[in-house]
Protein backbone atom coordinates (compact mmCIF):
# COMPACT_ATOMS: atom_id res chain seq x y z
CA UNK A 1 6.19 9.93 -10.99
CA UNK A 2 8.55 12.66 -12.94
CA UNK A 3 6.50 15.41 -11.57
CA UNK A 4 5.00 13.81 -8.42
CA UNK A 5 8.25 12.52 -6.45
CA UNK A 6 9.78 15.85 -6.22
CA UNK A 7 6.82 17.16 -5.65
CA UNK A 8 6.45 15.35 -2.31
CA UNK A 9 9.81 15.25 -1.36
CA UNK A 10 9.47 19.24 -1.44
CA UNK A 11 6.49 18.85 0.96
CA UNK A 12 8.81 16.90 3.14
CA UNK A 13 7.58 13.61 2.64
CA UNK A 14 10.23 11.13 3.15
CA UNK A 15 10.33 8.54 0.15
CA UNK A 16 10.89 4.93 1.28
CA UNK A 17 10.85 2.96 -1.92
CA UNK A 18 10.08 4.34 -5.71
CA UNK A 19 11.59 6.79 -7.32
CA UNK A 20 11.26 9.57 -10.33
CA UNK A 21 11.42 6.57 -12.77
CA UNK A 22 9.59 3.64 -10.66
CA UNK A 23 5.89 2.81 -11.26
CA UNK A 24 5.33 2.21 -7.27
CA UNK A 25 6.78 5.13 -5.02
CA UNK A 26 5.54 4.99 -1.11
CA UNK A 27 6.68 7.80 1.03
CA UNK A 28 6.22 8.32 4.69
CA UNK A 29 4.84 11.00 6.32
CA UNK A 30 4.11 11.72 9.79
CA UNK A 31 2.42 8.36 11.20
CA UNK A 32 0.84 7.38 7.59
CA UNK A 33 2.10 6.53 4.17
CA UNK A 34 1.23 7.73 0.96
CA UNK A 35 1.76 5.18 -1.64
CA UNK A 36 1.84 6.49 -5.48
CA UNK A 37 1.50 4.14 -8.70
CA UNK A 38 1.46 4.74 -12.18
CA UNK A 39 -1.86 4.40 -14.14
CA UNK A 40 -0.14 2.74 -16.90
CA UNK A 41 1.44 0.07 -14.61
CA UNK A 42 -2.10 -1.11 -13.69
CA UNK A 43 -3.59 -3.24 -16.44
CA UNK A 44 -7.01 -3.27 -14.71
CA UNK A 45 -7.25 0.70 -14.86
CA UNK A 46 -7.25 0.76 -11.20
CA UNK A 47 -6.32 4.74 -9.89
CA UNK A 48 -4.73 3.65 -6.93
CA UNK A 49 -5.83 2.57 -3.29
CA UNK A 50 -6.97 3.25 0.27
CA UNK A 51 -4.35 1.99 2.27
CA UNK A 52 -5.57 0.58 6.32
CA UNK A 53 -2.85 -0.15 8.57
CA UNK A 54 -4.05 -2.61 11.24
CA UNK A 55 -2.32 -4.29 14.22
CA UNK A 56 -2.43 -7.93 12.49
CA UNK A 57 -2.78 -8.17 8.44
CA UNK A 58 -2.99 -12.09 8.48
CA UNK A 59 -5.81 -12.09 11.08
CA UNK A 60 -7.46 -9.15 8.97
CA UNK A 61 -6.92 -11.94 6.21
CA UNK A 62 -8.31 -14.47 7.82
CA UNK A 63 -11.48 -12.18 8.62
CA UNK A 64 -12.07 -11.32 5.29
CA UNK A 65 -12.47 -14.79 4.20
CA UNK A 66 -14.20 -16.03 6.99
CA UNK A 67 -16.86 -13.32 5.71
CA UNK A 68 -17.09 -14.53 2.73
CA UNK A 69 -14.94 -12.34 0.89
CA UNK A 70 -12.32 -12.89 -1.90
CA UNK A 71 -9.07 -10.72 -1.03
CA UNK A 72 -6.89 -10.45 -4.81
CA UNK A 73 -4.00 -11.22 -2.91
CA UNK A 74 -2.76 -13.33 -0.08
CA UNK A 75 -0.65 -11.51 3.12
CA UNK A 76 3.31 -11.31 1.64
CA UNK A 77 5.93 -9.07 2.56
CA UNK A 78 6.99 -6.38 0.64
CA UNK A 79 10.26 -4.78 -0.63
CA UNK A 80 9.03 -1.47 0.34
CA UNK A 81 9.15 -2.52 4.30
CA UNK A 82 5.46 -3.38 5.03
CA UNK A 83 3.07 -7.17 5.06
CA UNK A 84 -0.32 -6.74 3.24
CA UNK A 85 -3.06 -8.11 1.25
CA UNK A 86 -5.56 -6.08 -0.96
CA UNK A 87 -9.55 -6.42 -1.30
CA UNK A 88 -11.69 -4.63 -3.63
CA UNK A 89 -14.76 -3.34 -2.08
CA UNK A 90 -18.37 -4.15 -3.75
CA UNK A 91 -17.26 -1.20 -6.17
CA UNK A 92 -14.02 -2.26 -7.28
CA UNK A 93 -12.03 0.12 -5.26
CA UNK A 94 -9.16 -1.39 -3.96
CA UNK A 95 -8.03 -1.50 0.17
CA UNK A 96 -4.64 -2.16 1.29
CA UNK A 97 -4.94 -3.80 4.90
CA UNK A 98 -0.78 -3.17 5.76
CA UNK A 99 1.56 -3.09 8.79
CA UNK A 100 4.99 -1.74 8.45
CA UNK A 101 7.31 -4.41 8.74
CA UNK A 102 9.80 -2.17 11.10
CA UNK A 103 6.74 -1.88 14.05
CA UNK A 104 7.23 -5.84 13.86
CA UNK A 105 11.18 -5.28 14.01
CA UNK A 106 11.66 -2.29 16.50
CA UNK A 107 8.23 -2.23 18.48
């Protein structure tokens, strides 16, 4: 995060949460996010994440177990400004399914 955060914020990616010394930094840039995490703050080794906003993330929930799937998480509000849940696909990657909390706020 040392190296990366100034990295981005050179690029001109605008952090939202995180920091130099955090192990979750999500900055935002144009209409997507980019959301960094330590390796070492992962105890299941995971490298990071594909993040999918969507229009509803409870009704995505709701799909995915209807389907049959197991999401790791249940939808929750985060202090970074956005609901989500995550899934991990058949090979253990894991998908965000977010929606920034402000498009629920300011339209």
């Amino acid at each position: 995060m040392a190296l990366a955060v100034p990295f981005y914020e050179a690029l001109g990616f605008e952090r939202r949460y995180g920091g130099p010394d955090a192990d979750f930094t999500s900055f935002r840039t144009g209409g997507g996010f980019l959301n960094l995490q330590h390796a070492d703050a992962r105890p299941d080794g995971a490298w990071g994440r594909v993040i999918f906003c969507v229009d509803d993330v409870d009704a995505m929930h709701e799909r995915a177990l209807a389907a049959g799937l197991s999401p790791s998480t249940e939808p929750a509000d985060a202090p970074w400004g956005e609901r989500y849940f995550h899934l991990r696909d058949p090979s253990g990657h894991e998908l965000s399914f977010a929606r920034p909390l402000t498009l629920d706020r300011d339209g």
